[in-house]
PDB file of N, CA and C in Angstrom:
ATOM      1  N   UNK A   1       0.855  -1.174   0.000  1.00  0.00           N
ATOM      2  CA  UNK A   1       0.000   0.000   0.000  1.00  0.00           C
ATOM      3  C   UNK A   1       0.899   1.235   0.000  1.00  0.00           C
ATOM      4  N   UNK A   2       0.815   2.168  -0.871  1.00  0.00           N
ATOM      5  CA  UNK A   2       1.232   3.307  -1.221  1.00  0.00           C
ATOM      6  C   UNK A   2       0.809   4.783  -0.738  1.00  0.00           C
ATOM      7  N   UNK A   3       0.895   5.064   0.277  1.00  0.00           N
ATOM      8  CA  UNK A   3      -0.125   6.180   0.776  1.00  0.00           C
ATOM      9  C   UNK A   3       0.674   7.517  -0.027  1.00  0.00           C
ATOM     10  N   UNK A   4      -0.606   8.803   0.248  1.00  0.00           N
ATOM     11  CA  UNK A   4       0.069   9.785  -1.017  1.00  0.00           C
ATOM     12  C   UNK A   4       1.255  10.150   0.157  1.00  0.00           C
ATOM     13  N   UNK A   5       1.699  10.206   1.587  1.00  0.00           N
ATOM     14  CA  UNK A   5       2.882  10.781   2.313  1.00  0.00           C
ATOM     15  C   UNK A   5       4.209  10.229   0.956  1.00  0.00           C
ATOM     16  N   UNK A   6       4.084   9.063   0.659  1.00  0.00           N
ATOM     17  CA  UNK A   6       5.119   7.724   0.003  1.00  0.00           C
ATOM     18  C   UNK A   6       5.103   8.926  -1.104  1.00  0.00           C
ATOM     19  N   UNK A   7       4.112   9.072  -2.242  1.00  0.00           N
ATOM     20  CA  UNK A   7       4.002   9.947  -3.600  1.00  0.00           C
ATOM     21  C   UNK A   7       4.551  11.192  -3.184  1.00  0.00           C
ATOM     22  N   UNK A   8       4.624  11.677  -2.218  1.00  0.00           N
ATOM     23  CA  UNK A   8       4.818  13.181  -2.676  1.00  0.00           C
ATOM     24  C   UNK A   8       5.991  13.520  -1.732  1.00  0.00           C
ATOM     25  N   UNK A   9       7.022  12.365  -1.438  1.00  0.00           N
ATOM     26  CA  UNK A   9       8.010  12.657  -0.941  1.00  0.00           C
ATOM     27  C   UNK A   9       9.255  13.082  -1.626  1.00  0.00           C
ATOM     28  N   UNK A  10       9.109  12.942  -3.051  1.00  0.00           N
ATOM     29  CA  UNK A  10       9.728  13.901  -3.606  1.00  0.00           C
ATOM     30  C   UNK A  10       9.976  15.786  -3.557  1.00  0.00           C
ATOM     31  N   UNK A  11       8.495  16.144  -3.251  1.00  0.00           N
ATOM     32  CA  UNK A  11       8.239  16.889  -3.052  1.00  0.00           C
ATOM     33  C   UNK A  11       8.598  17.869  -1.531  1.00  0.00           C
ATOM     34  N   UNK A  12       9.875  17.205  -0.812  1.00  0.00           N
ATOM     35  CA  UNK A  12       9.951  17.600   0.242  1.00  0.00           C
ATOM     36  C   UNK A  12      10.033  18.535   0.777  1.00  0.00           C
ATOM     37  N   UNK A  13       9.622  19.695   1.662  1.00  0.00           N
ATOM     38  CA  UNK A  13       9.962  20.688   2.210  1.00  0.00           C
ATOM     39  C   UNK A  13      11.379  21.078   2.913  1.00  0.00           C
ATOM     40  N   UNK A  14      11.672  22.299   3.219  1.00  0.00           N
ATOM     41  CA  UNK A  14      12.431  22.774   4.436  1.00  0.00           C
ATOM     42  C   UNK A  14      11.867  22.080   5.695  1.00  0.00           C
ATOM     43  N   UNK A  15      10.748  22.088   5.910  1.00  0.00           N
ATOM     44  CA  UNK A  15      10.469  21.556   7.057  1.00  0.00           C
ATOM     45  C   UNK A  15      10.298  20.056   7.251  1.00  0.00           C
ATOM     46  N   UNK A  16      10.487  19.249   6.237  1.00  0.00           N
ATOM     47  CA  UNK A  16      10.898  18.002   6.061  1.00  0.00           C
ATOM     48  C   UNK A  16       9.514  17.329   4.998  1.00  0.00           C
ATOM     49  N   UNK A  17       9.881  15.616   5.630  1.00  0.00           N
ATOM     50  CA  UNK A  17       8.804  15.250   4.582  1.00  0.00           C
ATOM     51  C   UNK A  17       7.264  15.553   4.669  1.00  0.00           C
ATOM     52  N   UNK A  18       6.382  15.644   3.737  1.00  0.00           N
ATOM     53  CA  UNK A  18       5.085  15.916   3.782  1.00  0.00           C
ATOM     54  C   UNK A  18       4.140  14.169   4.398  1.00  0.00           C
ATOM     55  N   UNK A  19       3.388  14.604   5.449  1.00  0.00           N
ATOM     56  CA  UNK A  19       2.610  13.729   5.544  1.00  0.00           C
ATOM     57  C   UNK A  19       1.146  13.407   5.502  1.00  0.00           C
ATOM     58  N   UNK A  20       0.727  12.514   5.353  1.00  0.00           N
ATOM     59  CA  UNK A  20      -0.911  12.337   5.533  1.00  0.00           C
ATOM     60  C   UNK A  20      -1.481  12.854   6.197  1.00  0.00           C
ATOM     61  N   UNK A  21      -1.016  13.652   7.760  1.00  0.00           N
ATOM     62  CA  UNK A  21      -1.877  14.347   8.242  1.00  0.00           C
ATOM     63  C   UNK A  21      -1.779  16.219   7.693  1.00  0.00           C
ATOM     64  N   UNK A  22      -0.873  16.553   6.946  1.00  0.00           N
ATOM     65  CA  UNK A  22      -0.810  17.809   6.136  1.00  0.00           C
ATOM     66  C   UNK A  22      -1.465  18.165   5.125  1.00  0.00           C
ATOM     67  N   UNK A  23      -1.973  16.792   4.485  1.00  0.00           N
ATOM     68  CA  UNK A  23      -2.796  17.168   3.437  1.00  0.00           C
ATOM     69  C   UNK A  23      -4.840  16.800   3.737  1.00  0.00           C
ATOM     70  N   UNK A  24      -5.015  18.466   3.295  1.00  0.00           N
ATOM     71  CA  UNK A  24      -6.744  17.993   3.641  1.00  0.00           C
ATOM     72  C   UNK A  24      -7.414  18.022   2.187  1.00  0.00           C
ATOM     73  N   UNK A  25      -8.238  17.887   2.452  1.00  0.00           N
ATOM     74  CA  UNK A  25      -9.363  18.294   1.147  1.00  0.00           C
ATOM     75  C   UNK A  25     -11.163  17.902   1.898  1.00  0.00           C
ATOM     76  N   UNK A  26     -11.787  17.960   0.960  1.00  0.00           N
ATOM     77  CA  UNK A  26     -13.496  18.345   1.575  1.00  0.00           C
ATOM     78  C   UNK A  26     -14.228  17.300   0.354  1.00  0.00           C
ATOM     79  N   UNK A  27     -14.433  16.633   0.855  1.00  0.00           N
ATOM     80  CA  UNK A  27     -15.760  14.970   0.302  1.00  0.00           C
ATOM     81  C   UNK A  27     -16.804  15.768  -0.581  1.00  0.00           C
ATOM     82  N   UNK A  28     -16.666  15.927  -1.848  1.00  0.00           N
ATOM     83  CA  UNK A  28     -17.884  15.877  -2.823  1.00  0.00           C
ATOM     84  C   UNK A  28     -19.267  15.961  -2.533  1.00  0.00           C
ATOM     85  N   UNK A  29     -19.100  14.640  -1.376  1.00  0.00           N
ATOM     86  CA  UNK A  29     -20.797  14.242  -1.136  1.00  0.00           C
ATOM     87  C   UNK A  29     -21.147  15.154  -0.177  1.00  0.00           C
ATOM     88  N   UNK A  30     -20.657  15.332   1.146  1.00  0.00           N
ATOM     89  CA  UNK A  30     -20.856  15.437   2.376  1.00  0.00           C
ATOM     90  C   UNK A  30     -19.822  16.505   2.869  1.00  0.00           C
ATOM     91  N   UNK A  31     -19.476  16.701   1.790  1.00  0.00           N
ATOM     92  CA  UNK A  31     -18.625  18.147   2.344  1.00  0.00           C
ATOM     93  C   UNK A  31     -17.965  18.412   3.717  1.00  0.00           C
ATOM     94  N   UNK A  32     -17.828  17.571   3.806  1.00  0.00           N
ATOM     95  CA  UNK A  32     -16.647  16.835   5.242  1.00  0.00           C
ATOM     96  C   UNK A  32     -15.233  17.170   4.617  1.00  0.00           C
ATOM     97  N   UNK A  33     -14.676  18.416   5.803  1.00  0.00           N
ATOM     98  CA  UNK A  33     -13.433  18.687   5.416  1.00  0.00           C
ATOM     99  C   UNK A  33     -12.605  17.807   6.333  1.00  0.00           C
ATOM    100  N   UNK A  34     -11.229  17.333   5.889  1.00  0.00           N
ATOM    101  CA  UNK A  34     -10.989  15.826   6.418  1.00  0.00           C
ATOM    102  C   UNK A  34      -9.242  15.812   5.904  1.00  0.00           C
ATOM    103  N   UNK A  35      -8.227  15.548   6.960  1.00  0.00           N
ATOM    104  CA  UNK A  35      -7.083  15.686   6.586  1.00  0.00           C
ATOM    105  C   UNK A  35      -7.136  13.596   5.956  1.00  0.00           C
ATOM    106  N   UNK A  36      -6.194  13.378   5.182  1.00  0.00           N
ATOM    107  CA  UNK A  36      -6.245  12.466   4.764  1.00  0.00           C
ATOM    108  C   UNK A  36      -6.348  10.896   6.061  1.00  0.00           C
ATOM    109  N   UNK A  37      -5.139  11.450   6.947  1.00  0.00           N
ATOM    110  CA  UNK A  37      -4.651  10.846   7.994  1.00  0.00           C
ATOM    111  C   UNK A  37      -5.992  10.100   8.775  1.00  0.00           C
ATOM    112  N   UNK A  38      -7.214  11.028   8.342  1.00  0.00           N
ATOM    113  CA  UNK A  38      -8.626  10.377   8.802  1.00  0.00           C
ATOM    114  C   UNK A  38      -9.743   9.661   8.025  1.00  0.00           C
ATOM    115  N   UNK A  39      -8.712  10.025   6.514  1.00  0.00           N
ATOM    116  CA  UNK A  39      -9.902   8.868   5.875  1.00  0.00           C
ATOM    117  C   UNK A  39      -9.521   7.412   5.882  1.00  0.00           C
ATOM    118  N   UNK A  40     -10.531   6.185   5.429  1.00  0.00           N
ATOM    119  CA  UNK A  40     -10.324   4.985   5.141  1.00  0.00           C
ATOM    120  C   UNK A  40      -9.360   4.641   4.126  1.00  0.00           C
ATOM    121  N   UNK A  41      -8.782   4.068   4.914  1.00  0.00           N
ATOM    122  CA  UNK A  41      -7.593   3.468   3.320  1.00  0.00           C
ATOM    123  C   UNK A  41      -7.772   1.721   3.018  1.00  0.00           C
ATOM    124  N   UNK A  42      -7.625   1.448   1.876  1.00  0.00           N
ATOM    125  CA  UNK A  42      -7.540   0.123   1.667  1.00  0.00           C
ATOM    126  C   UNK A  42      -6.595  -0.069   0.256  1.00  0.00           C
ATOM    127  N   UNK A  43      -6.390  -1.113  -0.240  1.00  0.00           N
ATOM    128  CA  UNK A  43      -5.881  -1.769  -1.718  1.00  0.00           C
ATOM    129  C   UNK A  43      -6.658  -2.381  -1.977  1.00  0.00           C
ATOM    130  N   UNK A  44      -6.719  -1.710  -3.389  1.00  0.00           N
ATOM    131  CA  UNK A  44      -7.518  -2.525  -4.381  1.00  0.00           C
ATOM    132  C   UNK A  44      -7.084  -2.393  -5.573  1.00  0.00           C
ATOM    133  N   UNK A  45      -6.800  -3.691  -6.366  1.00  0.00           N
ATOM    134  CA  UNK A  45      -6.063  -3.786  -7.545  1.00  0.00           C
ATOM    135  C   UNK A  45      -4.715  -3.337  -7.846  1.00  0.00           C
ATOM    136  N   UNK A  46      -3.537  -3.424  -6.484  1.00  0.00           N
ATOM    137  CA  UNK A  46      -2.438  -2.592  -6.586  1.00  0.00           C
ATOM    138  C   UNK A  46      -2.531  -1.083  -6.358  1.00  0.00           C
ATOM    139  N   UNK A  47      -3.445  -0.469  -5.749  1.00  0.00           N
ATOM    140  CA  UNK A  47      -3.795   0.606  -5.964  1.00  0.00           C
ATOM    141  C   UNK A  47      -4.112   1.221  -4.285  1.00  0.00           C
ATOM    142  N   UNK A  48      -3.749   2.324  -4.079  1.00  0.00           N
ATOM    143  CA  UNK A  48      -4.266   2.496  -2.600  1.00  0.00           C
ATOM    144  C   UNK A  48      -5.613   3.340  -2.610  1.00  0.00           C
ATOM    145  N   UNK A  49      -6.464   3.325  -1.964  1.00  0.00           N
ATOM    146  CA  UNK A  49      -7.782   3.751  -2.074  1.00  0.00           C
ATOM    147  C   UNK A  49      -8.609   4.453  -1.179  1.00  0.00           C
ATOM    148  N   UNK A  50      -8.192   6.312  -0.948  1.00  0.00           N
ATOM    149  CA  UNK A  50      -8.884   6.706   0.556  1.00  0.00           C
ATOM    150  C   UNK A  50      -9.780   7.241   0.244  1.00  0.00           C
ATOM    151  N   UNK A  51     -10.844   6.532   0.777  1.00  0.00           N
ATOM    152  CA  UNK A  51     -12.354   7.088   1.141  1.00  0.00           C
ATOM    153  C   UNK A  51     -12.558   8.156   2.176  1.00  0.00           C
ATOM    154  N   UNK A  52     -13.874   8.613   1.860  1.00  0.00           N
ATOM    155  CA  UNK A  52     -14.723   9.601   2.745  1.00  0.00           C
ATOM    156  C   UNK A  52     -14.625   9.007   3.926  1.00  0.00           C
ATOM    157  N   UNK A  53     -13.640   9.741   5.689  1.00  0.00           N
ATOM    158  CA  UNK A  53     -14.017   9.166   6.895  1.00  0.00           C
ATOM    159  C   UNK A  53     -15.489   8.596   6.923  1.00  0.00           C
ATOM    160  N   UNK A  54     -16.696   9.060   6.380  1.00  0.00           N
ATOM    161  CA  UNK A  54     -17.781   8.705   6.948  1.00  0.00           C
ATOM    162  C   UNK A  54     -18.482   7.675   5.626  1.00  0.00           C
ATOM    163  N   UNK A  55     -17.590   7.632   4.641  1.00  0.00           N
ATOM    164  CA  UNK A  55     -17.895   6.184   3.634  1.00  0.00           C
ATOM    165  C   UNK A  55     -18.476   6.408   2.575  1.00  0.00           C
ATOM    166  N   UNK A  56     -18.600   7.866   2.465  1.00  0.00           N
ATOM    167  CA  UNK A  56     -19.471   8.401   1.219  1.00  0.00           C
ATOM    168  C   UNK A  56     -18.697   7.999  -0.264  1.00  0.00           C
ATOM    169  N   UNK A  57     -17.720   8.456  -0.308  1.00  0.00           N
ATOM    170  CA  UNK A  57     -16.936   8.071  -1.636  1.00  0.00           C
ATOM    171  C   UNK A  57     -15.536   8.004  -1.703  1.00  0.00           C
ATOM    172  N   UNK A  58     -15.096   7.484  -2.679  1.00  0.00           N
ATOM    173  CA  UNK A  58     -13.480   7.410  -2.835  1.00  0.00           C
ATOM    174  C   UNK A  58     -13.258   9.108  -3.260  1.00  0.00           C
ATOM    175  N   UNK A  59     -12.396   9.743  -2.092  1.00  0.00           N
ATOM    176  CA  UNK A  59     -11.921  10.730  -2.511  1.00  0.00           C
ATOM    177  C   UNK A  59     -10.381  11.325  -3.172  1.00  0.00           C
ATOM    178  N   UNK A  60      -9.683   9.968  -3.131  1.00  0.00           N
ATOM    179  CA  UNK A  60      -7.941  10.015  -3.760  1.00  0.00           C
ATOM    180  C   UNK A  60      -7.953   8.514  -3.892  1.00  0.00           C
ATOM    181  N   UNK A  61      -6.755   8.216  -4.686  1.00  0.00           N
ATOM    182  CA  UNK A  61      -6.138   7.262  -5.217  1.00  0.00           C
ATOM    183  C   UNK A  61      -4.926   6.970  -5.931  1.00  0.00           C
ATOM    184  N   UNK A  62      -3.841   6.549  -5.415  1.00  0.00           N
ATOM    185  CA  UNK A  62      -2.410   6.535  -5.432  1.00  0.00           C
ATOM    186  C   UNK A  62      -2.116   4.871  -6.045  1.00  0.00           C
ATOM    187  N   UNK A  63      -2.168   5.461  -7.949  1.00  0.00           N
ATOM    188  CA  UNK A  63      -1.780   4.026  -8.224  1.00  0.00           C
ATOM    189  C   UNK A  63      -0.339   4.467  -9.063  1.00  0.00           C
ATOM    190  N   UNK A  64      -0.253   3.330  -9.789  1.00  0.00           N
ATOM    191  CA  UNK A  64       1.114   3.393 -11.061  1.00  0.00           C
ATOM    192  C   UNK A  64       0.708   4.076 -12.415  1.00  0.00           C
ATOM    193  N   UNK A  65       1.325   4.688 -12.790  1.00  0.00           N
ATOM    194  CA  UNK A  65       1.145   5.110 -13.758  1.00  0.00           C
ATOM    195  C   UNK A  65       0.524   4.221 -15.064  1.00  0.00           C
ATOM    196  N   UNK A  66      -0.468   4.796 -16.044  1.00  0.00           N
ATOM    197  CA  UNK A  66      -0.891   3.819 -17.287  1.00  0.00           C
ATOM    198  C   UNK A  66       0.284   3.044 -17.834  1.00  0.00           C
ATOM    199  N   UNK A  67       0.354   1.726 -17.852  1.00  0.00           N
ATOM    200  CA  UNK A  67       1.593   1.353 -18.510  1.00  0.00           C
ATOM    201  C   UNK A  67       1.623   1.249 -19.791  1.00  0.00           C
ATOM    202  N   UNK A  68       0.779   2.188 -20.626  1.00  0.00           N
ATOM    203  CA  UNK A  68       1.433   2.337 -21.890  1.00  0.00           C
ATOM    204  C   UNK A  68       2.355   3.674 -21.841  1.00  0.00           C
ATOM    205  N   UNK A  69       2.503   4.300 -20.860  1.00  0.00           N
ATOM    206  CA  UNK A  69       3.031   4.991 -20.618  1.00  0.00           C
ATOM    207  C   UNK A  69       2.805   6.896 -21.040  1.00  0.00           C
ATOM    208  N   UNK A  70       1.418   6.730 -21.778  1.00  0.00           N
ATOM    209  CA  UNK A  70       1.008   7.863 -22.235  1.00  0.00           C
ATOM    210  C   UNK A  70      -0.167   7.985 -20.850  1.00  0.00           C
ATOM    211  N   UNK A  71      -0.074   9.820 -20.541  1.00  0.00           N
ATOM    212  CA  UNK A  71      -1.115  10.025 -19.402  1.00  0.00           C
ATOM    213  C   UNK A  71      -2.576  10.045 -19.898  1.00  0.00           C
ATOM    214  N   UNK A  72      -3.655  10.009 -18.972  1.00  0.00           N
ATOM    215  CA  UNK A  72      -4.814  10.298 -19.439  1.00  0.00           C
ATOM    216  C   UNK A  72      -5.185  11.838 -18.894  1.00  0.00           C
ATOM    217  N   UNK A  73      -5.382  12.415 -19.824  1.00  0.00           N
ATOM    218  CA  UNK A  73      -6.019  14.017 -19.739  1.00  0.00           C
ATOM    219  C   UNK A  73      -6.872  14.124 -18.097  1.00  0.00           C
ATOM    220  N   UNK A  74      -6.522  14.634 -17.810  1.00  0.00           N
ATOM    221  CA  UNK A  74      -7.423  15.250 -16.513  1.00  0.00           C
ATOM    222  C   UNK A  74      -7.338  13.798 -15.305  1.00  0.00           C
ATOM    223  N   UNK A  75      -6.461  12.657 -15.573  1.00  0.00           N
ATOM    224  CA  UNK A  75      -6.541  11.489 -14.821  1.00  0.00           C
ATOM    225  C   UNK A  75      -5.768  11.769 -13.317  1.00  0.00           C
ATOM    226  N   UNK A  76      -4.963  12.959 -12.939  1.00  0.00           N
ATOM    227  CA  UNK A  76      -4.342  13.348 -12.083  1.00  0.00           C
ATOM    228  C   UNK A  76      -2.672  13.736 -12.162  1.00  0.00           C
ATOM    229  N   UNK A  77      -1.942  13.585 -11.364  1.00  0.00           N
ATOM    230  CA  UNK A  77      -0.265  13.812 -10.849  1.00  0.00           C
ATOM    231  C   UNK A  77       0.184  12.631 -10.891  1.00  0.00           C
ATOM    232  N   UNK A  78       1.303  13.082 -11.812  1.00  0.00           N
ATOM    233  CA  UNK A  78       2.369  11.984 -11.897  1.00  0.00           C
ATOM    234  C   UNK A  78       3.047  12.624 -11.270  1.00  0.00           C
ATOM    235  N   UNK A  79       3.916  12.034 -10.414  1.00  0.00           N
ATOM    236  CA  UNK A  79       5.073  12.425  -9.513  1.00  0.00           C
ATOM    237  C   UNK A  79       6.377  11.056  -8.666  1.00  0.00           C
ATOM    238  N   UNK A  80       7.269  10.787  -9.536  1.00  0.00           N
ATOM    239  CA  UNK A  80       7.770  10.128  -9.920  1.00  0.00           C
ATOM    240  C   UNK A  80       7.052   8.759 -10.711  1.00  0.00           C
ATOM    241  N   UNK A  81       7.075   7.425  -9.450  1.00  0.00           N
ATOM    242  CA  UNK A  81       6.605   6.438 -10.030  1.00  0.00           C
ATOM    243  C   UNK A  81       5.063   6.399  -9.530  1.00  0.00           C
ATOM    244  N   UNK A  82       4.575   7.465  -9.080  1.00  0.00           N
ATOM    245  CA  UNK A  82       3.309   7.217  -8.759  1.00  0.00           C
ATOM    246  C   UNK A  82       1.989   8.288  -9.221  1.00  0.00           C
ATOM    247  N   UNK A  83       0.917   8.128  -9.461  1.00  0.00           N
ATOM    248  CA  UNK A  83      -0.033   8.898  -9.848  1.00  0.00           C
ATOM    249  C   UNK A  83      -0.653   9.236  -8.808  1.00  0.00           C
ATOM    250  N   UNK A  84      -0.955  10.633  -8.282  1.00  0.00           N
ATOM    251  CA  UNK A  84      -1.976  10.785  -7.101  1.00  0.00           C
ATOM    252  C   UNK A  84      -3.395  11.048  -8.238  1.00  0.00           C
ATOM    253  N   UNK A  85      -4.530  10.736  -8.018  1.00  0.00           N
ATOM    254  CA  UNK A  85      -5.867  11.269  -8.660  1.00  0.00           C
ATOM    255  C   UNK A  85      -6.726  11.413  -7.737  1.00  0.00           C
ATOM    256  N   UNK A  86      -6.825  12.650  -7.438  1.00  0.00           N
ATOM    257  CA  UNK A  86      -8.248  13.145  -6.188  1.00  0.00           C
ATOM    258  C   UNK A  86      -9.169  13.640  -6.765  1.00  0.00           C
ATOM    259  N   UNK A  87     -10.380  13.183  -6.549  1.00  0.00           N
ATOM    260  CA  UNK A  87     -11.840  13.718  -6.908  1.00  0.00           C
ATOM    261  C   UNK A  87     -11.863  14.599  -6.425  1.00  0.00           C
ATOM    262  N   UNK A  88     -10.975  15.599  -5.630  1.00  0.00           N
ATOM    263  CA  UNK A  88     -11.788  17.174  -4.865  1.00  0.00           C
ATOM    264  C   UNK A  88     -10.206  17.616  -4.657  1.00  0.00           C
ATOM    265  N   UNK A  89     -10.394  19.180  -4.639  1.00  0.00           N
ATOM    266  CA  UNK A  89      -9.095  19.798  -4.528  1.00  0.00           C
ATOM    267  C   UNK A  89      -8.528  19.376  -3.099  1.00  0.00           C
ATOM    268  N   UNK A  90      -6.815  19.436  -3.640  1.00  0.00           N
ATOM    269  CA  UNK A  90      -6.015  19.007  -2.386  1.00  0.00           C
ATOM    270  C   UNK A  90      -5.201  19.802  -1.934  1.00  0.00           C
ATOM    271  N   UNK A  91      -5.310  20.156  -0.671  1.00  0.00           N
ATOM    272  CA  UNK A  91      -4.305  21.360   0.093  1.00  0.00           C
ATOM    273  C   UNK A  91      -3.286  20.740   1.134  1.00  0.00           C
ATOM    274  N   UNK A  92      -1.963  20.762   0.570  1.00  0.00           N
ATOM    275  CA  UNK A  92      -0.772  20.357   1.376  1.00  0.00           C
ATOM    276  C   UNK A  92      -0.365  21.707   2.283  1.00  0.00           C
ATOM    277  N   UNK A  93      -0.363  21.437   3.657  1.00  0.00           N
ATOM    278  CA  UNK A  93      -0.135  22.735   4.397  1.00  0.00           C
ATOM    279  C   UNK A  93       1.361  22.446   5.160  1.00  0.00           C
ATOM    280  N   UNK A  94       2.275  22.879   4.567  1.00  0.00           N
ATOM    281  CA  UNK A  94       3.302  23.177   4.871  1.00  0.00           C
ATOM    282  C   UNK A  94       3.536  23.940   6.350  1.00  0.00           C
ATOM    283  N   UNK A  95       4.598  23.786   7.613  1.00  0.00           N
ATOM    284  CA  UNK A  95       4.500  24.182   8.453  1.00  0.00           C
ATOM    285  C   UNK A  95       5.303  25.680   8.101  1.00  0.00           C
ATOM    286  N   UNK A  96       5.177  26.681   8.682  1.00  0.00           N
ATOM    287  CA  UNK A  96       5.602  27.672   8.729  1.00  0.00           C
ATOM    288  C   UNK A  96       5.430  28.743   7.058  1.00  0.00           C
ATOM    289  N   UNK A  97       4.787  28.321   6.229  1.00  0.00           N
ATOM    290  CA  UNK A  97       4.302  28.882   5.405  1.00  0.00           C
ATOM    291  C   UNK A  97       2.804  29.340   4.818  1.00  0.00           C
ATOM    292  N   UNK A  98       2.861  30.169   4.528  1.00  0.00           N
ATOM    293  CA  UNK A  98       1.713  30.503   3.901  1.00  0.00           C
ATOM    294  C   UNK A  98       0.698  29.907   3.183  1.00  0.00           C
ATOM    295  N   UNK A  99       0.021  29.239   2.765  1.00  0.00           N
ATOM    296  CA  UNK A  99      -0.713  28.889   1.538  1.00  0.00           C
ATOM    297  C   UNK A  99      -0.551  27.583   1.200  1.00  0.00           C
ATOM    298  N   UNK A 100       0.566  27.091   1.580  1.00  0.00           N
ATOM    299  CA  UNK A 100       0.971  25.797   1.211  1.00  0.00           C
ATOM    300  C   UNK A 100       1.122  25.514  -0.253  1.00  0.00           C
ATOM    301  N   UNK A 101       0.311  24.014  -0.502  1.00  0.00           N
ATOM    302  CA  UNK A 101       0.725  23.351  -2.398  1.00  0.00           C
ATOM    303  C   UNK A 101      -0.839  23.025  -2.451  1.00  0.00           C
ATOM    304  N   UNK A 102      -1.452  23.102  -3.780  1.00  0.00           N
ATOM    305  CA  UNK A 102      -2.474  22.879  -3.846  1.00  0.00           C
ATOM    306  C   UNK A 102      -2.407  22.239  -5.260  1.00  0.00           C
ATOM    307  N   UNK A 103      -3.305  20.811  -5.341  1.00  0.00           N
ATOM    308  CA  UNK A 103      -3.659  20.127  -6.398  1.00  0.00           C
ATOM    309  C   UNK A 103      -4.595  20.008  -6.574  1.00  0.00           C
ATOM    310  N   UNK A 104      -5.251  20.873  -8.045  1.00  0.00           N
ATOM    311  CA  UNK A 104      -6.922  21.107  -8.252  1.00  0.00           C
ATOM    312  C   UNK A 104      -7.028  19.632  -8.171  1.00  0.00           C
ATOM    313  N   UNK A 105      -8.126  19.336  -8.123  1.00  0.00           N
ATOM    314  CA  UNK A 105      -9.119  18.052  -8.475  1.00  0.00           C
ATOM    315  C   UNK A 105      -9.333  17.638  -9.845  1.00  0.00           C
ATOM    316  N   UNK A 106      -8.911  16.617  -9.951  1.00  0.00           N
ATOM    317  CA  UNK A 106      -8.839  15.541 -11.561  1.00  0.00           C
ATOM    318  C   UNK A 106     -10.295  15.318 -12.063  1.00  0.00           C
ATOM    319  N   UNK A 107     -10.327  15.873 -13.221  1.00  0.00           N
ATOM    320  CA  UNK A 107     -12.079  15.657 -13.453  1.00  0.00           C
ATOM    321  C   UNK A 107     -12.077  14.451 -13.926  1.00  0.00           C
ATOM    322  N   UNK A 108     -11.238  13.283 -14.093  1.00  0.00           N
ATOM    323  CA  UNK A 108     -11.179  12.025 -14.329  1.00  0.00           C
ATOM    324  C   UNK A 108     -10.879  10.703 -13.679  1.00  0.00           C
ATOM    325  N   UNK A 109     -10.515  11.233 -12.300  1.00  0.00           N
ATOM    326  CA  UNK A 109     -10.192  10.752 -11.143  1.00  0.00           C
ATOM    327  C   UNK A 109     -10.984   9.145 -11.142  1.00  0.00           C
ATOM    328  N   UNK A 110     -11.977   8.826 -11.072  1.00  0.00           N
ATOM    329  CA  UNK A 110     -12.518   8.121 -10.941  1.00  0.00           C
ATOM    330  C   UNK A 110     -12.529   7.068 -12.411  1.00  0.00           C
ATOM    331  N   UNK A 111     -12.517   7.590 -13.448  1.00  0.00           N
ATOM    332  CA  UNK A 111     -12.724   6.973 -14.795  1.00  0.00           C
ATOM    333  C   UNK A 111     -12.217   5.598 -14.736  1.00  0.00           C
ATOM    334  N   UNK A 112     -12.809   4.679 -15.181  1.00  0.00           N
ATOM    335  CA  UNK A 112     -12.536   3.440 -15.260  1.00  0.00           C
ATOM    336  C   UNK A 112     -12.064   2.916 -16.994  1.00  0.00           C
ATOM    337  N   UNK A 113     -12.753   3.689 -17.919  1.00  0.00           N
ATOM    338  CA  UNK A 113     -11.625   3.512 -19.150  1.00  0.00           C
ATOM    339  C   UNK A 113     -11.437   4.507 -19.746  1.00  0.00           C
ATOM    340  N   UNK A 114     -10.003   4.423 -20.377  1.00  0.00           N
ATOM    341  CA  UNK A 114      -9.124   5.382 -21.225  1.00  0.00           C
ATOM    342  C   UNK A 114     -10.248   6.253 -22.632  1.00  0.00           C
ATOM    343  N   UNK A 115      -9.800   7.282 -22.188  1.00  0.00           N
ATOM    344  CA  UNK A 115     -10.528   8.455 -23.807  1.00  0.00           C
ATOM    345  C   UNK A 115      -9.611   7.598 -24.927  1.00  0.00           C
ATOM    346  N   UNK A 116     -10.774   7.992 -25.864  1.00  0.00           N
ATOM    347  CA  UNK A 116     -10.313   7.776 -27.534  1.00  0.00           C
ATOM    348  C   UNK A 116      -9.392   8.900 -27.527  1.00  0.00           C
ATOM    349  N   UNK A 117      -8.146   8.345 -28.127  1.00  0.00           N
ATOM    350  CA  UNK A 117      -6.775   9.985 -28.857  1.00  0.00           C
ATOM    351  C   UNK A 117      -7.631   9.920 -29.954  1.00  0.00           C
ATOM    352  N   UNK A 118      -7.539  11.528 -29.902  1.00  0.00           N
ATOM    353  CA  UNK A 118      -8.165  12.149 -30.889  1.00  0.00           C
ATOM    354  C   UNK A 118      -7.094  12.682 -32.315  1.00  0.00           C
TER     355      UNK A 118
END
């Protein structure tokens, strides 16, 4: 299991590595604002899978990249060997800074098959 702390440790701060409890975002359904560190996690299909604390929906998902190796439009962050894709915007809050890192929300997040190339 791959949690996004693992994905976005590339991404490290001055203040060190980023973890699951730094990053929040707010559930689609239920509008439950919710640092990750409190939603459900599981694997499924090689894939890590955090749900709504209260079970409403999958709100992120930290798999491998498409292995044909071309991305899918709007499917999320590649960041090294891993893809983060969140259904709702994601706010990494950095300690001692302002504003932090923010990753809009993947309007494809969820998609189960690949767009026709046009």
């Amino acid at each position: 299991m791959t949690r996004v702390q693992e994905a976005l440790r590339p991404l490290e701060t001055p203040g060190g590595a980023i973890s699951d409890e730094q990053v929040e975002l707010t559930c689609p359904t239920c509008k439950t604002t919710q640092r990750l560190s409190q939603a459900r996690l599981r694997e499924e299909d090689e894939q890590t899978v955090y749900t709504c604390r209260r079970g409403c929906q999958i709100v992120l998902v930290v798999s491998r990249p498409d292995p044909s190796g071309k991305p899918w439009p709007g499917r999320g962050y590649r960041l090294g060997d891993w893809v983060i894709r969140n259904a709702t915007d994601l706010k990494v809050h950095i300690p001692g800074k302002i504003g932090g890192l923010l990753f809009p929300a993947s309007p494809a997040t969820l998609d189960t098959v690949r767009p026709r190339d046009n």
